[in-house]
PDB file of N, CA and C in Angstrom:
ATOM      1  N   UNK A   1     -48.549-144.735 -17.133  1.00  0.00           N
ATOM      2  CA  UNK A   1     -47.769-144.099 -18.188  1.00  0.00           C
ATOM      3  C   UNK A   1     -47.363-142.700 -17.723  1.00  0.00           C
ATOM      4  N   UNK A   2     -45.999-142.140 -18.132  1.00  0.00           N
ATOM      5  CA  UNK A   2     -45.885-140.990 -17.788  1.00  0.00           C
ATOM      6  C   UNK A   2     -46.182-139.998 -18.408  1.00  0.00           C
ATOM      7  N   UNK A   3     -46.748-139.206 -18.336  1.00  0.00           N
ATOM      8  CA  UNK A   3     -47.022-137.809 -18.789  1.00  0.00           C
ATOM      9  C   UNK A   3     -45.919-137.037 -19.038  1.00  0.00           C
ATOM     10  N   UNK A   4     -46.501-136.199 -19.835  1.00  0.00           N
ATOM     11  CA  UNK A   4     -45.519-135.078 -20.239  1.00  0.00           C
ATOM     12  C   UNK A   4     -44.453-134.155 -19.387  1.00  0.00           C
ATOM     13  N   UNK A   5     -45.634-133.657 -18.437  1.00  0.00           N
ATOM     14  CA  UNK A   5     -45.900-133.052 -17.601  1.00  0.00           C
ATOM     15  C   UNK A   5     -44.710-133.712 -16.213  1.00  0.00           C
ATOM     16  N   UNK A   6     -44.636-134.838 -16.479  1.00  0.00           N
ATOM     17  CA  UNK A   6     -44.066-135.805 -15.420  1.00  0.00           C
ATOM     18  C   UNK A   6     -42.562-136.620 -15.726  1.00  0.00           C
ATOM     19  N   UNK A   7     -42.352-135.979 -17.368  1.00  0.00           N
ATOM     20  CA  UNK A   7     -41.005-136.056 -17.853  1.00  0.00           C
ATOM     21  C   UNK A   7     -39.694-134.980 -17.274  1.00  0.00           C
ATOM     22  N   UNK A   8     -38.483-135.672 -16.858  1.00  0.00           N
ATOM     23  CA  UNK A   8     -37.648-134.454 -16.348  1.00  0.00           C
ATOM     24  C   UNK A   8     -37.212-134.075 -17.027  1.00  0.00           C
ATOM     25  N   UNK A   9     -36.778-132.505 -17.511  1.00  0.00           N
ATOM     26  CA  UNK A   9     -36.707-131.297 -18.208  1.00  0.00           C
ATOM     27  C   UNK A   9     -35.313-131.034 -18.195  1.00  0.00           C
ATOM     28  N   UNK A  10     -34.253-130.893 -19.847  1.00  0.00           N
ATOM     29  CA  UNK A  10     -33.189-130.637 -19.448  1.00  0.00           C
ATOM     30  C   UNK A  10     -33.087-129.209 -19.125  1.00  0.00           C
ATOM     31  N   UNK A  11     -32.264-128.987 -18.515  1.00  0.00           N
ATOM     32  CA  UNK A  11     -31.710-127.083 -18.265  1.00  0.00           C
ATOM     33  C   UNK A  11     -31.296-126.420 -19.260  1.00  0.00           C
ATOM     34  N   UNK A  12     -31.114-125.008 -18.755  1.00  0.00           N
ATOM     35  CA  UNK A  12     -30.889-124.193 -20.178  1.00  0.00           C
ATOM     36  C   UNK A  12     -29.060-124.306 -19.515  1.00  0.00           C
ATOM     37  N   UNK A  13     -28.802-124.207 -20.979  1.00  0.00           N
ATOM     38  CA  UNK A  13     -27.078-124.685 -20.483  1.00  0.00           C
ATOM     39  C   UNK A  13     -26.258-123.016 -20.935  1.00  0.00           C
ATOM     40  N   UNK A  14     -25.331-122.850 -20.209  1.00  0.00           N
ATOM     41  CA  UNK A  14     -24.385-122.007 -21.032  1.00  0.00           C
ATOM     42  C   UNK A  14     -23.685-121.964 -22.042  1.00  0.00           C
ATOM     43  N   UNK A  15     -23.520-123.393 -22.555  1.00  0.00           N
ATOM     44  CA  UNK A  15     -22.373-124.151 -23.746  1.00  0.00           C
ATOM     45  C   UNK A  15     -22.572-125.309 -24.050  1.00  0.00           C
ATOM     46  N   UNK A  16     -22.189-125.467 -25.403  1.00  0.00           N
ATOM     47  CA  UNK A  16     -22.375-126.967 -25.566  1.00  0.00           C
ATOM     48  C   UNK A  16     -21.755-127.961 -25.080  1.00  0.00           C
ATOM     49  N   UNK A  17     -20.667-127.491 -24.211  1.00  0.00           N
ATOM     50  CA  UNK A  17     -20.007-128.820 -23.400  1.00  0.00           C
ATOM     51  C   UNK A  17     -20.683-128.532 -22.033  1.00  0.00           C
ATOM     52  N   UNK A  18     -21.437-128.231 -21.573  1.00  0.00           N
ATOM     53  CA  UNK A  18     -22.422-128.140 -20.342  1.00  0.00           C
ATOM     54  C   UNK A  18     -23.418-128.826 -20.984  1.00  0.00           C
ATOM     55  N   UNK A  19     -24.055-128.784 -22.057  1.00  0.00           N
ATOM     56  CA  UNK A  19     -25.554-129.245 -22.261  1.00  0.00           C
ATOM     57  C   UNK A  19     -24.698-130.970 -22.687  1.00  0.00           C
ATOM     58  N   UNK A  20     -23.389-130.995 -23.401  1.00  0.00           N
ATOM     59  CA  UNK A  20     -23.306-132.377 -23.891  1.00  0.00           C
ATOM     60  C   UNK A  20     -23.004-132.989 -22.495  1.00  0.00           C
ATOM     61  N   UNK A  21     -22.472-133.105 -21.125  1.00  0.00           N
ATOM     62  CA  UNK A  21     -21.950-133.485 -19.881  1.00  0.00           C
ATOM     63  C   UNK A  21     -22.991-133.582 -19.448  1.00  0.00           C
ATOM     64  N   UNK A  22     -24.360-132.808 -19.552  1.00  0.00           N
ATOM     65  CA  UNK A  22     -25.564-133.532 -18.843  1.00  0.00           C
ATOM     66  C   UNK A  22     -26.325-134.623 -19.187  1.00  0.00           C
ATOM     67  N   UNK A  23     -26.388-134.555 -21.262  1.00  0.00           N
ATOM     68  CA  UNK A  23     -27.072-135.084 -21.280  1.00  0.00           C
ATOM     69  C   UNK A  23     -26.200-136.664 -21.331  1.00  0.00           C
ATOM     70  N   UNK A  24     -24.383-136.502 -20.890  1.00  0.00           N
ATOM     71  CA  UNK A  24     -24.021-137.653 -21.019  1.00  0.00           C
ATOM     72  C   UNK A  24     -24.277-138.352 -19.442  1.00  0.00           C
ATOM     73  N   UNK A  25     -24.074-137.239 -18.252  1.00  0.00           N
ATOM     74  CA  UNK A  25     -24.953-137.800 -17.506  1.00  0.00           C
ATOM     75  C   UNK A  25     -25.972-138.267 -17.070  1.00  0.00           C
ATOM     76  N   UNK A  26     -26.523-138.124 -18.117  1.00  0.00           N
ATOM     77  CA  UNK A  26     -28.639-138.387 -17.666  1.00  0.00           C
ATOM     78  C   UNK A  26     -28.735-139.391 -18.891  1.00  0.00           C
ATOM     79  N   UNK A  27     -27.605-139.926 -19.630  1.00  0.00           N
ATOM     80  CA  UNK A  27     -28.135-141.248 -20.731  1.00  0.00           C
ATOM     81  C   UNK A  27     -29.093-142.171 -19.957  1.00  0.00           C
ATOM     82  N   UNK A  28     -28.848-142.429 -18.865  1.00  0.00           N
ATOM     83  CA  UNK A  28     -29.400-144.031 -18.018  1.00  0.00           C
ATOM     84  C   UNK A  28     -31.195-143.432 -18.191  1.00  0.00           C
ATOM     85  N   UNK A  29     -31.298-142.527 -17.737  1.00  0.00           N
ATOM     86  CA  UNK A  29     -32.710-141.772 -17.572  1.00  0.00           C
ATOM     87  C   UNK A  29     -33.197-141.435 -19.110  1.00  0.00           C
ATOM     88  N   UNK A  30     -32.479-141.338 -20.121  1.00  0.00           N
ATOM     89  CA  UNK A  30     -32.867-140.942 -21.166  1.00  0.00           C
ATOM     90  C   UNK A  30     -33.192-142.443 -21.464  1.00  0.00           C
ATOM     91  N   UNK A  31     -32.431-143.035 -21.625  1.00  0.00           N
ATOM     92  CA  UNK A  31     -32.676-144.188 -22.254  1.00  0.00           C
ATOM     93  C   UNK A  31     -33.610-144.877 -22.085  1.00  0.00           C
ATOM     94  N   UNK A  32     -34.181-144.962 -20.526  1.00  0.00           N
ATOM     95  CA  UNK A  32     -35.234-145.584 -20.074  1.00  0.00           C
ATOM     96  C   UNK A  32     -36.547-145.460 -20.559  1.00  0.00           C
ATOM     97  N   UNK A  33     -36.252-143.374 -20.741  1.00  0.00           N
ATOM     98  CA  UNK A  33     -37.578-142.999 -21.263  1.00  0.00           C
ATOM     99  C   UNK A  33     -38.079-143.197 -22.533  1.00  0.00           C
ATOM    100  N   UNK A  34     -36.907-143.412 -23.348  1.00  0.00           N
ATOM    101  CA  UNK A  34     -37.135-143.747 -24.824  1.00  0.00           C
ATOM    102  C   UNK A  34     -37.413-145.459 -25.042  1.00  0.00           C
ATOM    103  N   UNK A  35     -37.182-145.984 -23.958  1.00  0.00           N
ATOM    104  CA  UNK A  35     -37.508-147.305 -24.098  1.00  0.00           C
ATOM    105  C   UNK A  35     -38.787-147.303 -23.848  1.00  0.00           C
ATOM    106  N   UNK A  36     -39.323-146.813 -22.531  1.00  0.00           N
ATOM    107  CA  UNK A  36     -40.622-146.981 -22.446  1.00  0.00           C
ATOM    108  C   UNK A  36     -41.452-145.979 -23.155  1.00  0.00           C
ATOM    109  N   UNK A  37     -41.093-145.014 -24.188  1.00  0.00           N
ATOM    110  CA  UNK A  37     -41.896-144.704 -25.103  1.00  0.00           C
ATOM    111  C   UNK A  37     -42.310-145.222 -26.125  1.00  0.00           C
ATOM    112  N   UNK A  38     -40.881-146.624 -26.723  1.00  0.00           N
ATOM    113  CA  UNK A  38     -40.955-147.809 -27.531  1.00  0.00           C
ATOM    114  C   UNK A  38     -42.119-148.493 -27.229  1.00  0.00           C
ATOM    115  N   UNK A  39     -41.982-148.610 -26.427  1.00  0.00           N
ATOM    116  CA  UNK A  39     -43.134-149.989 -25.856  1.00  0.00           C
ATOM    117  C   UNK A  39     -44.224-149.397 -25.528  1.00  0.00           C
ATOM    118  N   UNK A  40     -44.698-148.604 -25.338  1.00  0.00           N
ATOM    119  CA  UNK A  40     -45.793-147.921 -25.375  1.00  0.00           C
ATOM    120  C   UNK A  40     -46.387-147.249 -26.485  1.00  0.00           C
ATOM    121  N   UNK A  41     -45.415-147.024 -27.170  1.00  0.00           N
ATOM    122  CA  UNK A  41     -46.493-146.228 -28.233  1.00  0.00           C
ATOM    123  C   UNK A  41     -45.948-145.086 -28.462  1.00  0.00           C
ATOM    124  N   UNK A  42     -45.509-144.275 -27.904  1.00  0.00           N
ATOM    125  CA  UNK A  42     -46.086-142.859 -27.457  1.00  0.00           C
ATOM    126  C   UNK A  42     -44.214-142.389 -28.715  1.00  0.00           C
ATOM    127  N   UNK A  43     -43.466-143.206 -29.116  1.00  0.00           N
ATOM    128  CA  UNK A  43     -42.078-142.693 -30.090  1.00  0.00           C
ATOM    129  C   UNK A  43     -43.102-142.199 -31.220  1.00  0.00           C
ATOM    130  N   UNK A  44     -42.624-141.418 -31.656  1.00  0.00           N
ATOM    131  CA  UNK A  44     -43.218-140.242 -32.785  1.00  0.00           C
ATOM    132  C   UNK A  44     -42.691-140.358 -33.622  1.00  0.00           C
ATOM    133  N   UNK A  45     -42.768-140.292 -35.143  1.00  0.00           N
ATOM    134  CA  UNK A  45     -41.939-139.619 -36.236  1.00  0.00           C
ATOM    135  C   UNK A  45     -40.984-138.092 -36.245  1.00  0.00           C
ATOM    136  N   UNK A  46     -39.509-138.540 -36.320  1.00  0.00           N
ATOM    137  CA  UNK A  46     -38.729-137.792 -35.912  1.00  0.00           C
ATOM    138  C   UNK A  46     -37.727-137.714 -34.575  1.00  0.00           C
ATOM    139  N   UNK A  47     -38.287-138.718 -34.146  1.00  0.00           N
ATOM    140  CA  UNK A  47     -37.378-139.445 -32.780  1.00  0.00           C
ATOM    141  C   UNK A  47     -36.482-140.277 -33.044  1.00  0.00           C
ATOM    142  N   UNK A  48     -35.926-141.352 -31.953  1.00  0.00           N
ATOM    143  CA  UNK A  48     -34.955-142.147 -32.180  1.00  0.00           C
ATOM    144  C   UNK A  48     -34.937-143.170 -33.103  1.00  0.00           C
ATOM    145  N   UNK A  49     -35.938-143.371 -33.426  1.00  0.00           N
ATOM    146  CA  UNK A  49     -36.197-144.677 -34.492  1.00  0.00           C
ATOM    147  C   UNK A  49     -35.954-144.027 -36.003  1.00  0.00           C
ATOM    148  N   UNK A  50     -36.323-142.558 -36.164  1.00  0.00           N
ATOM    149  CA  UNK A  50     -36.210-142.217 -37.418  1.00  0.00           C
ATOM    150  C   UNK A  50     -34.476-142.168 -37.463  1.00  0.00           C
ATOM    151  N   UNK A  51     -33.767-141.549 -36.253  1.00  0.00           N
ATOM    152  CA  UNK A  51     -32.294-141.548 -36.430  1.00  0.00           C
ATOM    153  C   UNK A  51     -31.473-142.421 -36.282  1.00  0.00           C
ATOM    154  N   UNK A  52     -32.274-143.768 -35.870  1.00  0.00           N
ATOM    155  CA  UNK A  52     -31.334-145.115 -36.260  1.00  0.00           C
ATOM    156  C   UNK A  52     -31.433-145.239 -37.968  1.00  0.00           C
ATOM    157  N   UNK A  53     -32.783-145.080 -38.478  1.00  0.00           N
ATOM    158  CA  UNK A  53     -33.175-145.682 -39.630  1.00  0.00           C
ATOM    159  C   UNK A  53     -31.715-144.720 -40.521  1.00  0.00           C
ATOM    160  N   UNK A  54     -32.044-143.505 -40.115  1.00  0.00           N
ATOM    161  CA  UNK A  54     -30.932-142.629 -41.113  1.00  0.00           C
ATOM    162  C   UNK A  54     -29.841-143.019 -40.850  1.00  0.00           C
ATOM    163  N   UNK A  55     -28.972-143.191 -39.627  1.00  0.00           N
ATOM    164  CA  UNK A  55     -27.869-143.284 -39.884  1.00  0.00           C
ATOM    165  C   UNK A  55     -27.627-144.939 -40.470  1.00  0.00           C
ATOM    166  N   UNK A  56     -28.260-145.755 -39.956  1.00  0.00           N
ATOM    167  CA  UNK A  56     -28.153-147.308 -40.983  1.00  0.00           C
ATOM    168  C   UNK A  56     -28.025-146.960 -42.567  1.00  0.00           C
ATOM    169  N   UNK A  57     -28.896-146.115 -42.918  1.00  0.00           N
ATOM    170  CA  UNK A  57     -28.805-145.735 -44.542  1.00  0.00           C
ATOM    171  C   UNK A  57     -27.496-144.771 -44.639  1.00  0.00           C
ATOM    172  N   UNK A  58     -26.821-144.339 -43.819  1.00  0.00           N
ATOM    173  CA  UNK A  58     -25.494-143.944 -44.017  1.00  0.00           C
ATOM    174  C   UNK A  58     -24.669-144.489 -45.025  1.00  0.00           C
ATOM    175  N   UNK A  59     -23.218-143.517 -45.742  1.00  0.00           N
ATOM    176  CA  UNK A  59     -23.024-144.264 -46.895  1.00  0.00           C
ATOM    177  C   UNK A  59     -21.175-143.758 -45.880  1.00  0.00           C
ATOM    178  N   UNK A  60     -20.065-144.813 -45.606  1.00  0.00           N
ATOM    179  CA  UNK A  60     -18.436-143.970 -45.912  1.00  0.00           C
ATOM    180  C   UNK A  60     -18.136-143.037 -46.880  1.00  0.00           C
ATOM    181  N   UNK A  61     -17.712-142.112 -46.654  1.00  0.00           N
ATOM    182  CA  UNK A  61     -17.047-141.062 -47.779  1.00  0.00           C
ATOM    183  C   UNK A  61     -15.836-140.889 -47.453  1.00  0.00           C
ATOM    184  N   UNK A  62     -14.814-140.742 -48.495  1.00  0.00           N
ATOM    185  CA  UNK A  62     -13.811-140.210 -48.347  1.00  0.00           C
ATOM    186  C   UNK A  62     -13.132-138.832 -49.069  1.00  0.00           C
ATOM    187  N   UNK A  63     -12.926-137.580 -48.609  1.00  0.00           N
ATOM    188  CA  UNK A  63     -12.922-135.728 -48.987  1.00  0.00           C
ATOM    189  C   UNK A  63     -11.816-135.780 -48.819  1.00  0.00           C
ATOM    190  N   UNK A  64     -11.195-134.716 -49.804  1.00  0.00           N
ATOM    191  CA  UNK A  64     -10.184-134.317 -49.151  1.00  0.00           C
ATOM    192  C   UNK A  64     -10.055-132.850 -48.560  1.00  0.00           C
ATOM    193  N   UNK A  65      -9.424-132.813 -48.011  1.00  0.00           N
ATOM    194  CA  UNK A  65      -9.740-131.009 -47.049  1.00  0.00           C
ATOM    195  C   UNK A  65      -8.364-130.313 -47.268  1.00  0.00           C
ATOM    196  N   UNK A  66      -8.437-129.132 -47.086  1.00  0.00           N
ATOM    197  CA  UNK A  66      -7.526-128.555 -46.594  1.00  0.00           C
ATOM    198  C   UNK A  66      -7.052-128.613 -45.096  1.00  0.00           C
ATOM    199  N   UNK A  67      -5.550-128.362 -44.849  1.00  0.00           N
ATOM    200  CA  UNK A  67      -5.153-128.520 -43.702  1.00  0.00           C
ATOM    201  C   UNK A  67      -5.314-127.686 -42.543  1.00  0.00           C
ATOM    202  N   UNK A  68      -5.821-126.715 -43.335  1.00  0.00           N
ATOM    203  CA  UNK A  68      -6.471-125.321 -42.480  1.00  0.00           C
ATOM    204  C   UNK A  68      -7.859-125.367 -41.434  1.00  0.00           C
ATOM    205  N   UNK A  69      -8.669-126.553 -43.089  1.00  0.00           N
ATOM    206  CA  UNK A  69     -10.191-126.232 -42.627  1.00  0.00           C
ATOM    207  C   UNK A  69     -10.331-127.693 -41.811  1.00  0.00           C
ATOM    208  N   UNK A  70      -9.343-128.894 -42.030  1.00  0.00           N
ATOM    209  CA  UNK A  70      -9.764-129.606 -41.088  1.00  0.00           C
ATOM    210  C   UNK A  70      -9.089-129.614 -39.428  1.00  0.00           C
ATOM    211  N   UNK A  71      -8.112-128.013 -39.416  1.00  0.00           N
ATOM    212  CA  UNK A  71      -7.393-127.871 -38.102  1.00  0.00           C
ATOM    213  C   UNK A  71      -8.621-127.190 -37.435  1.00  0.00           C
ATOM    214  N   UNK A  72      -9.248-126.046 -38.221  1.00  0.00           N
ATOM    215  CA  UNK A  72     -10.473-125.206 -37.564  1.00  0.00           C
ATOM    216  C   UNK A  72     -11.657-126.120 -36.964  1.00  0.00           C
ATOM    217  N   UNK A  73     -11.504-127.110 -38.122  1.00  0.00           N
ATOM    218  CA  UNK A  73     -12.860-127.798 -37.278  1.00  0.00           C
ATOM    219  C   UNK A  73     -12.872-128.662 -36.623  1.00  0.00           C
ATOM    220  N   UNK A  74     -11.632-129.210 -35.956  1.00  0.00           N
ATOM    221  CA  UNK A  74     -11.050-129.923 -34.982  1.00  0.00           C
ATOM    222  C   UNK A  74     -11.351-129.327 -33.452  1.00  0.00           C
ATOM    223  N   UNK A  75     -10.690-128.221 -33.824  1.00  0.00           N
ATOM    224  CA  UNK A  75     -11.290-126.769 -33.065  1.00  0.00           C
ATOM    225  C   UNK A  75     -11.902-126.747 -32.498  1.00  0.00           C
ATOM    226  N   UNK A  76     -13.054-126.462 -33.629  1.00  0.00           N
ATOM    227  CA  UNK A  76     -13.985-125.970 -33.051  1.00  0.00           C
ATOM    228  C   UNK A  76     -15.199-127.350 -32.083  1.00  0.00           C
ATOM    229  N   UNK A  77     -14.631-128.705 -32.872  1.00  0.00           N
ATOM    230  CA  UNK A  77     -15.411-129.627 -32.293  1.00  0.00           C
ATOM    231  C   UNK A  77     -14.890-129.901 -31.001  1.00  0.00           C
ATOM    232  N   UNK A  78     -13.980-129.845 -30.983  1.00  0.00           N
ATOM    233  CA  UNK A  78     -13.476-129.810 -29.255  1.00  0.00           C
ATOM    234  C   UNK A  78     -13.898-128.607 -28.266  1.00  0.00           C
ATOM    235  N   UNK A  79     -14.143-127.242 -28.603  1.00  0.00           N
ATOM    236  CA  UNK A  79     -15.091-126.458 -27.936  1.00  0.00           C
ATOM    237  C   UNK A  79     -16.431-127.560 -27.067  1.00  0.00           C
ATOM    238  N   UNK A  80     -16.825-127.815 -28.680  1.00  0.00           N
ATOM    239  CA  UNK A  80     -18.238-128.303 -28.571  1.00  0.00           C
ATOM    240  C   UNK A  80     -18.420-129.393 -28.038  1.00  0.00           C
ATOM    241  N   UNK A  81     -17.113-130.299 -27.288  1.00  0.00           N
ATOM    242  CA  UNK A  81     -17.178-131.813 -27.070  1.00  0.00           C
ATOM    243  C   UNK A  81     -17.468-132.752 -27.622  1.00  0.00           C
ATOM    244  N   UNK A  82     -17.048-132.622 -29.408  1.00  0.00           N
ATOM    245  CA  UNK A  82     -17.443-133.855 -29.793  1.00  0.00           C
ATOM    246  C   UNK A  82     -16.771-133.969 -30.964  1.00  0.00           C
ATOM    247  N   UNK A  83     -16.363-135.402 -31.505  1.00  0.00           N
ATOM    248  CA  UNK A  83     -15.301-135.819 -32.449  1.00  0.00           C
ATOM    249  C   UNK A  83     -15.623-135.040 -33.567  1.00  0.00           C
ATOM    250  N   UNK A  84     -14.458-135.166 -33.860  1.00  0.00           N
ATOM    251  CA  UNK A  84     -14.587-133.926 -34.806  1.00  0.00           C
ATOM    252  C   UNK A  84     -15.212-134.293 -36.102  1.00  0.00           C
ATOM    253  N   UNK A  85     -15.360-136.004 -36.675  1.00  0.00           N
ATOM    254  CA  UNK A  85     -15.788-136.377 -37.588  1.00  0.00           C
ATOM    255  C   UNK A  85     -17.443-135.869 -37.720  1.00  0.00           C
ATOM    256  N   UNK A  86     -17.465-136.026 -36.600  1.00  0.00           N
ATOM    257  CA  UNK A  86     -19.390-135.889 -36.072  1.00  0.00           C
ATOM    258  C   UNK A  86     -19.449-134.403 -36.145  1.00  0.00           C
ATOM    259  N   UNK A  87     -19.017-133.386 -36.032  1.00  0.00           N
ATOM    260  CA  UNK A  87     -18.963-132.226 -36.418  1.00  0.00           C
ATOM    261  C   UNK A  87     -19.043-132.147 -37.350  1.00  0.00           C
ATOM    262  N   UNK A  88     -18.370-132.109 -38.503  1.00  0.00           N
ATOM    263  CA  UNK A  88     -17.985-132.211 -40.002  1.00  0.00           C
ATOM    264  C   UNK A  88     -19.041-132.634 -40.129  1.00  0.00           C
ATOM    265  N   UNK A  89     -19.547-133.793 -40.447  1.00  0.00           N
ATOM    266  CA  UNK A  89     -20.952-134.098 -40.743  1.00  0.00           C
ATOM    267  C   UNK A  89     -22.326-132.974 -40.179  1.00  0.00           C
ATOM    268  N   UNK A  90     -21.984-132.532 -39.406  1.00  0.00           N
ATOM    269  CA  UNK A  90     -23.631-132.024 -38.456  1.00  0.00           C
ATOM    270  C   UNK A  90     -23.178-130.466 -39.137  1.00  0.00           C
ATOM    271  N   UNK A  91     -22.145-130.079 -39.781  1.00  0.00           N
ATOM    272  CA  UNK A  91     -21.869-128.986 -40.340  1.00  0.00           C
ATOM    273  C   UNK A  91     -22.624-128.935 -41.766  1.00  0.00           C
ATOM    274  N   UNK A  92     -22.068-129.594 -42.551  1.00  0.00           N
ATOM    275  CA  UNK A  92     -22.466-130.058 -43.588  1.00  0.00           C
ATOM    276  C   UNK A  92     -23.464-130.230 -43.553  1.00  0.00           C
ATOM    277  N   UNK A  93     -24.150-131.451 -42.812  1.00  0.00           N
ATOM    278  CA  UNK A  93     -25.894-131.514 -42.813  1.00  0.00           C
ATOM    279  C   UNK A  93     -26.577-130.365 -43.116  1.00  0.00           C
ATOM    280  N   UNK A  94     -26.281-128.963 -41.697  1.00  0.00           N
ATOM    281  CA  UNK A  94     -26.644-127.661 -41.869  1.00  0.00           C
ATOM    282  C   UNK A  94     -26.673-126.935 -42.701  1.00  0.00           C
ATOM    283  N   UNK A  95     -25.177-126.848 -43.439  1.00  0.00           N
ATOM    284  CA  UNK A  95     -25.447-126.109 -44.867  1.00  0.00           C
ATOM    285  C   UNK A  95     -26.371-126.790 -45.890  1.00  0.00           C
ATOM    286  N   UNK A  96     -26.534-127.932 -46.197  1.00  0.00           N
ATOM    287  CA  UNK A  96     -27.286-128.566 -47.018  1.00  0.00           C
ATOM    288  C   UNK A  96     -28.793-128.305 -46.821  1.00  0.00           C
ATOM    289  N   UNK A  97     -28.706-128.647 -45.755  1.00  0.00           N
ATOM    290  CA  UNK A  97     -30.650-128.237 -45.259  1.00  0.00           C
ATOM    291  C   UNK A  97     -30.721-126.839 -45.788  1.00  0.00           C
ATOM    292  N   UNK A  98     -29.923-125.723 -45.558  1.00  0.00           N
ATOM    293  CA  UNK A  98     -29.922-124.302 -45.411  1.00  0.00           C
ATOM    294  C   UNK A  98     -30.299-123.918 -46.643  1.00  0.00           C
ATOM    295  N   UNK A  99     -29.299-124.739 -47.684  1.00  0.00           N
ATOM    296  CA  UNK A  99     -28.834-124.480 -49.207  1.00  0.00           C
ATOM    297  C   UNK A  99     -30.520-124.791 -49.462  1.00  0.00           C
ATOM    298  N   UNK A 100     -30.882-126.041 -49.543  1.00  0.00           N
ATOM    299  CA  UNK A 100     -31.978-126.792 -49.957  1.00  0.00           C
ATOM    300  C   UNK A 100     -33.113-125.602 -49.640  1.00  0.00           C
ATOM    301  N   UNK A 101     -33.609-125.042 -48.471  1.00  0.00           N
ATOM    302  CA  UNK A 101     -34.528-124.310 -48.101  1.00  0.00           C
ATOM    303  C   UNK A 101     -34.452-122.932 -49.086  1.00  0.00           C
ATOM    304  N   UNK A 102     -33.239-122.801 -49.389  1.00  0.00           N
ATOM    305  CA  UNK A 102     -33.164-121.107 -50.058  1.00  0.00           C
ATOM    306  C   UNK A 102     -33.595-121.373 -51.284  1.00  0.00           C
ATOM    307  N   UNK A 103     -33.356-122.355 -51.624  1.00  0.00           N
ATOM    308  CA  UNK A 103     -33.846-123.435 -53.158  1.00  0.00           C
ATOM    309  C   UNK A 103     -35.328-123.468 -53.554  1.00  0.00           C
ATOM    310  N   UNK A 104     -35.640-123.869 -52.331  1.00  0.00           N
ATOM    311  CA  UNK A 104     -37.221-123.813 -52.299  1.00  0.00           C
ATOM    312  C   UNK A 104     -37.779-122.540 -52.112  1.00  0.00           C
ATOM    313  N   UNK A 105     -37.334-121.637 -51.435  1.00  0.00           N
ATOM    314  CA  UNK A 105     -38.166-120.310 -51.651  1.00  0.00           C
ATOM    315  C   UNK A 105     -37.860-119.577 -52.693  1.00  0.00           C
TER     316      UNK A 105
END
């Protein structure tokens, strides 16, 4: 079994289209490792199995936006290398968690 210690380590990146290009290069190696963490045991709560389970419980929505705020975040998801739908969502997620936490304190 591999150790921790014996897992390869991503780099510290300059940008998110440097950190997304590695880790789209290193899927084959990622994948492996998450497979054989499946089968071993060793997948945790909060890993890949919890983020299949969530996005399966996913629901379609349909918003309407302004033409402004969905040009900015087109934008800005192309900075970041990634569709812009998946942005919008991982935006949102953020404020919600954010909102929710200020709620609670």
């Amino acid at each position: 079994m591999q150790t921790k210690a014996d897992r390869p380590k991503a780099p510290k990146f300059a940008t998110e289209a440097e950190e997304a290009k590695w880790w789209d290069d290193h899927k084959q190696m990622v994948e492996e490792n998450l497979i054989q963490a499946i089968r071993n045991g060793t997948a945790r709560r909060g890993t890949a199995r919890r983020l299949v389970r969530e996005a399966r419980a996913s629901r379609n929505v349909t918003i309407r936006m302004a033409e402004a705020d969905l040009d900015l975040a087109r934008q800005q998801a192309e900075e970041k290398g990634l569709p812009y739908q998946t942005y919008i969502k991982s935006v949102l997620h953020e404020e919600l968690v954010k909102r929710g936490r200020r709620r609670a304190s």
